[in-house]
Protein backbone atom coordinates (compact mmCIF):
# COMPACT_ATOMS: atom_id res chain seq x y z
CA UNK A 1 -62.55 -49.63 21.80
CA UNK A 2 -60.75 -47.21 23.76
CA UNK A 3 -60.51 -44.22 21.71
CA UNK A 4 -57.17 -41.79 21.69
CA UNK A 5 -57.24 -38.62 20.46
CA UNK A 6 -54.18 -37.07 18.65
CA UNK A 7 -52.91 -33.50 19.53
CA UNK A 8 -53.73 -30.68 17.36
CA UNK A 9 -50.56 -30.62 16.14
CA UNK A 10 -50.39 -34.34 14.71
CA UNK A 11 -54.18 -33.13 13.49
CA UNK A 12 -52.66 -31.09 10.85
CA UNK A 13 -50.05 -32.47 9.61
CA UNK A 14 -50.82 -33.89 5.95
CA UNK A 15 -49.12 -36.91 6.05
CA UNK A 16 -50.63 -38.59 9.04
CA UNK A 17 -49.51 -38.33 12.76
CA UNK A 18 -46.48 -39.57 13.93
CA UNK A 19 -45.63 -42.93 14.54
CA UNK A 20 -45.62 -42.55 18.17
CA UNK A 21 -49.68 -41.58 17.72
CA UNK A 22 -49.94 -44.53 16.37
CA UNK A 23 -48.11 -46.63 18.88
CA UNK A 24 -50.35 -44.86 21.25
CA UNK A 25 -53.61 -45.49 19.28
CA UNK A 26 -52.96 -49.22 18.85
CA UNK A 27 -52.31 -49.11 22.50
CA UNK A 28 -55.65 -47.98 23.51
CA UNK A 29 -57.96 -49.78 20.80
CA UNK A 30 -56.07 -52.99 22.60
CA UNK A 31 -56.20 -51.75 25.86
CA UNK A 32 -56.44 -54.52 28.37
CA UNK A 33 -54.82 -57.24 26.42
CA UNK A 34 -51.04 -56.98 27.36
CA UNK A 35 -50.18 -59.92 25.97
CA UNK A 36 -51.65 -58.66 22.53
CA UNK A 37 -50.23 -55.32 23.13
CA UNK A 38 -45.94 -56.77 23.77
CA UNK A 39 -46.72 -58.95 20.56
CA UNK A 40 -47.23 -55.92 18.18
CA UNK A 41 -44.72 -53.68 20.20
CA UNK A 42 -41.92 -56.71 19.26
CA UNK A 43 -43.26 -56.69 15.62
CA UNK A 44 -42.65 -53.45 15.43
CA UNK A 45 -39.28 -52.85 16.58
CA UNK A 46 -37.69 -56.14 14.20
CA UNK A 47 -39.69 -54.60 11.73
CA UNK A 48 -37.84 -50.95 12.09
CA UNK A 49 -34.68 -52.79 12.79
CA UNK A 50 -35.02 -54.94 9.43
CA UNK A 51 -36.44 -51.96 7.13
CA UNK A 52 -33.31 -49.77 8.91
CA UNK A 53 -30.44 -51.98 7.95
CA UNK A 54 -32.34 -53.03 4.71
CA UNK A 55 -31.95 -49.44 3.85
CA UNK A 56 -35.70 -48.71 3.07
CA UNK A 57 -36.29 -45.44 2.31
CA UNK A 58 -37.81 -43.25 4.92
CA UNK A 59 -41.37 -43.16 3.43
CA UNK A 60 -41.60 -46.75 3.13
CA UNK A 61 -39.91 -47.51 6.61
CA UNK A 62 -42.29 -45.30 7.97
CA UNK A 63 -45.19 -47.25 6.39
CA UNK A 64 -43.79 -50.45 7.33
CA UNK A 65 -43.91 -49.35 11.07
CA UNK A 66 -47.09 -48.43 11.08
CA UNK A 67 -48.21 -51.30 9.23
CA UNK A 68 -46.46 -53.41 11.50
CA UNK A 69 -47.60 -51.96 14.64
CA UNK A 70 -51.39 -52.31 13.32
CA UNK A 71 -51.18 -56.03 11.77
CA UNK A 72 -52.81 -57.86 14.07
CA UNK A 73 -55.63 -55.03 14.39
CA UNK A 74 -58.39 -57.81 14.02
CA UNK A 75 -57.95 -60.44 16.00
CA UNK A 76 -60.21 -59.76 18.48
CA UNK A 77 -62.81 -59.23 15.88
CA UNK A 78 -61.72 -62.07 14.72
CA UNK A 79 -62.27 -64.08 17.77
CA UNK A 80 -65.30 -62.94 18.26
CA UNK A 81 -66.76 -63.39 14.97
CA UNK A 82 -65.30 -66.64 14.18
CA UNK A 83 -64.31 -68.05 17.34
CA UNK A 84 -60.50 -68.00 16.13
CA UNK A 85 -57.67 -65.59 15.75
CA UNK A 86 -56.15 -67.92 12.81
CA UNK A 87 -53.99 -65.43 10.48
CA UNK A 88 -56.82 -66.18 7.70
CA UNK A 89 -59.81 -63.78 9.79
CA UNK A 90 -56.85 -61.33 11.44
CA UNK A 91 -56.17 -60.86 7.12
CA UNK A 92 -60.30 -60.36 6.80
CA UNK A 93 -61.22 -58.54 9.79
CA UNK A 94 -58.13 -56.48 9.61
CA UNK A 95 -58.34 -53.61 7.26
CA UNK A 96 -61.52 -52.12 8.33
CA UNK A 97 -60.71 -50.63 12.12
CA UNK A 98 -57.00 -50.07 10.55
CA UNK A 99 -58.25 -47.93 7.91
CA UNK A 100 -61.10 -46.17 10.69
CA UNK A 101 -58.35 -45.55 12.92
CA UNK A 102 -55.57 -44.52 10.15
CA UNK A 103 -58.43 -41.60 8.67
CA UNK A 104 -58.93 -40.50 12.06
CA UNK A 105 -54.94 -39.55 12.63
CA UNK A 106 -54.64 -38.07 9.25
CA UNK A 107 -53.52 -40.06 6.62
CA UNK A 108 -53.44 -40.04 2.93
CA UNK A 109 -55.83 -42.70 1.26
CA UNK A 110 -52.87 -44.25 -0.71
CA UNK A 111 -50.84 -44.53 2.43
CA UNK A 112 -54.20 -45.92 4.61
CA UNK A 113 -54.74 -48.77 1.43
CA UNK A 114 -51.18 -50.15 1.07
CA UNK A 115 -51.26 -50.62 5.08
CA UNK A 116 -54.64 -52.11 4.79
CA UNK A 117 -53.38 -54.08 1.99
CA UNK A 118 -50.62 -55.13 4.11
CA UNK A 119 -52.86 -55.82 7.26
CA UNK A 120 -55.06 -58.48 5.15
CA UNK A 121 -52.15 -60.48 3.88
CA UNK A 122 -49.47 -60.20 6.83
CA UNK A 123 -49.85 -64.33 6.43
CA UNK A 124 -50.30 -64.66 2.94
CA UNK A 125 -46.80 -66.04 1.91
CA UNK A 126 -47.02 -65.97 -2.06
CA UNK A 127 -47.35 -62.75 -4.12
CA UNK A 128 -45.16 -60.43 -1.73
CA UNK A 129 -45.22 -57.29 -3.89
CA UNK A 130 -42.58 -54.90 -2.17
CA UNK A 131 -40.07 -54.92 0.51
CA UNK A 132 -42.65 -53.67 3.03
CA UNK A 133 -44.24 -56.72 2.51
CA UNK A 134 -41.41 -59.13 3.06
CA UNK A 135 -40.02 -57.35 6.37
CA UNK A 136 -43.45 -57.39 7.87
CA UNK A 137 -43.61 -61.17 7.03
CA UNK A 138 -39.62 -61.40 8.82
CA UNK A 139 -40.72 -59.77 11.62
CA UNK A 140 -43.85 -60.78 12.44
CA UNK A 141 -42.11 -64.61 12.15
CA UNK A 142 -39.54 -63.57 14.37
CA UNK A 143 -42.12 -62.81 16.99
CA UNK A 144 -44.43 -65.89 16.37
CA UNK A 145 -41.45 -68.43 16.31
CA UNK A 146 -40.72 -66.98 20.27
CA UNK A 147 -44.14 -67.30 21.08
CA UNK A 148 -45.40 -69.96 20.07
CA UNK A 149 -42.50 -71.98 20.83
CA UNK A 150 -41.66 -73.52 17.35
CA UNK A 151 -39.08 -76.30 16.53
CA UNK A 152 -35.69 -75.44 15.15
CA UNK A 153 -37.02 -77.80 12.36
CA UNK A 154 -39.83 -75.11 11.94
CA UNK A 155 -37.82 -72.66 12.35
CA UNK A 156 -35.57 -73.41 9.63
CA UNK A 157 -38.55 -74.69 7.28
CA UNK A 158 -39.66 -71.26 7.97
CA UNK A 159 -36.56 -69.41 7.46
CA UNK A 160 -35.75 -71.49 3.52
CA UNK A 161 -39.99 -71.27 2.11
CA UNK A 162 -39.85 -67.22 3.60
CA UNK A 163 -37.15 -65.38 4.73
CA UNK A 164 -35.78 -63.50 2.00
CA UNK A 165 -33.93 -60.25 2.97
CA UNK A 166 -30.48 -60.43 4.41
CA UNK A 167 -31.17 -59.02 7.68
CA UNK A 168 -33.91 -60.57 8.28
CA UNK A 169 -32.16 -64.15 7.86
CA UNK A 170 -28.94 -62.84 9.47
CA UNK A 171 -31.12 -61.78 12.52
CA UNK A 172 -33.67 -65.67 12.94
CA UNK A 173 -30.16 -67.22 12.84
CA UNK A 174 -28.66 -65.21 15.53
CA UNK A 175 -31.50 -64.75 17.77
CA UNK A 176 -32.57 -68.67 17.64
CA UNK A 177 -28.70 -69.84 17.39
CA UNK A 178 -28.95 -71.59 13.93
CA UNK A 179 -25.97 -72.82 12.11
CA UNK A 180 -26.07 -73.20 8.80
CA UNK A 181 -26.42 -76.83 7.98
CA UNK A 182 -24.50 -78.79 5.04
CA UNK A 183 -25.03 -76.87 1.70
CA UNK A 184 -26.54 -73.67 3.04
CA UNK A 185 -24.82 -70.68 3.23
């Protein structure tokens, strides 16, 4: 891992360095793997896009960036443990070099767990416990979808079992040009 070091400033602020730190943390830790690197730069910015016009407030939003820029933190311990970056080992392997890196740039424990706790179930659908939770899920589908070239079918499968904020539906059907069908609205 590559390792970035803050500036003494960000150092001493209480609440953790600034999300651009952590942009430039994640950055170097997956430094090398571009491809890796544009996914969680695209999660991130639907993420702040969805939180912004869901009208988080800032604390959350800012955790919600963070998280998002982080949540795929372990798939290449993943890989290398288990042969597999399946969202099941990214969940498990996850937490740990999110919270390392987290302490490192300054932030509270309660702030570091509910990341963490986000981190390790970023593709666990049932029990979503906060709007944090459900944007990171949104955006993190809007990336996927894109990537891994899914189906309209999919996508819309998707979109009814997950999708449950406004923006976040108002944005899948813009960006992949879905229509409602009959009886949706």
């Amino acid at each position: 891992m590559m390792e970035y070091e803050p500036n003494k400033i960000d150092n001493e602020k209480p609440q953790g360095a600034a999300v651009e730190d952590v942009l430039a943390a994640m950055i170097a830790f997956d430094h090398g793997d571009a491809r890796r690197i544009q996914h969680f730069l695209k999660v991130y910015a639907y993420a702040s896009l969805l939180g912004k016009r869901e009208g988080l407030p800032d604390d959350t939003q800012r955790l919600l960036e963070i998280a998002a820029i982080l949540h795929d933190i372990g798939i290449h311990a993943a890989e290398e443990k288990y042969g597999s970056s399946a969202g099941i080992y990214q969940e498990k392997e996850g937490p740990a070099p999110a919270r390392e890196l987290l302490q490192k740039l300054g932030f509270a424990p309660a702030f570091i767990d509910r990341v963490c706790f986000l981190i390790g179930h970023h593709h666990t659908y049932q029990g979503v416990d906060g709007p944090d939770y459900q944007i990171l899920l949104e955006a993190d589908f809007l990336v996927n979808a894109y990537e891994d070239q899914l189906s309209e079918k999919g996508i819309r499968a998707f979109r009814e079992k997950v999708f449950r904020t406004k923006s976040g539906r108002q944005l899948l059907d813009v960006i992949y040009g879905l229509t409602p069908e009959e009886g949706e609205a």
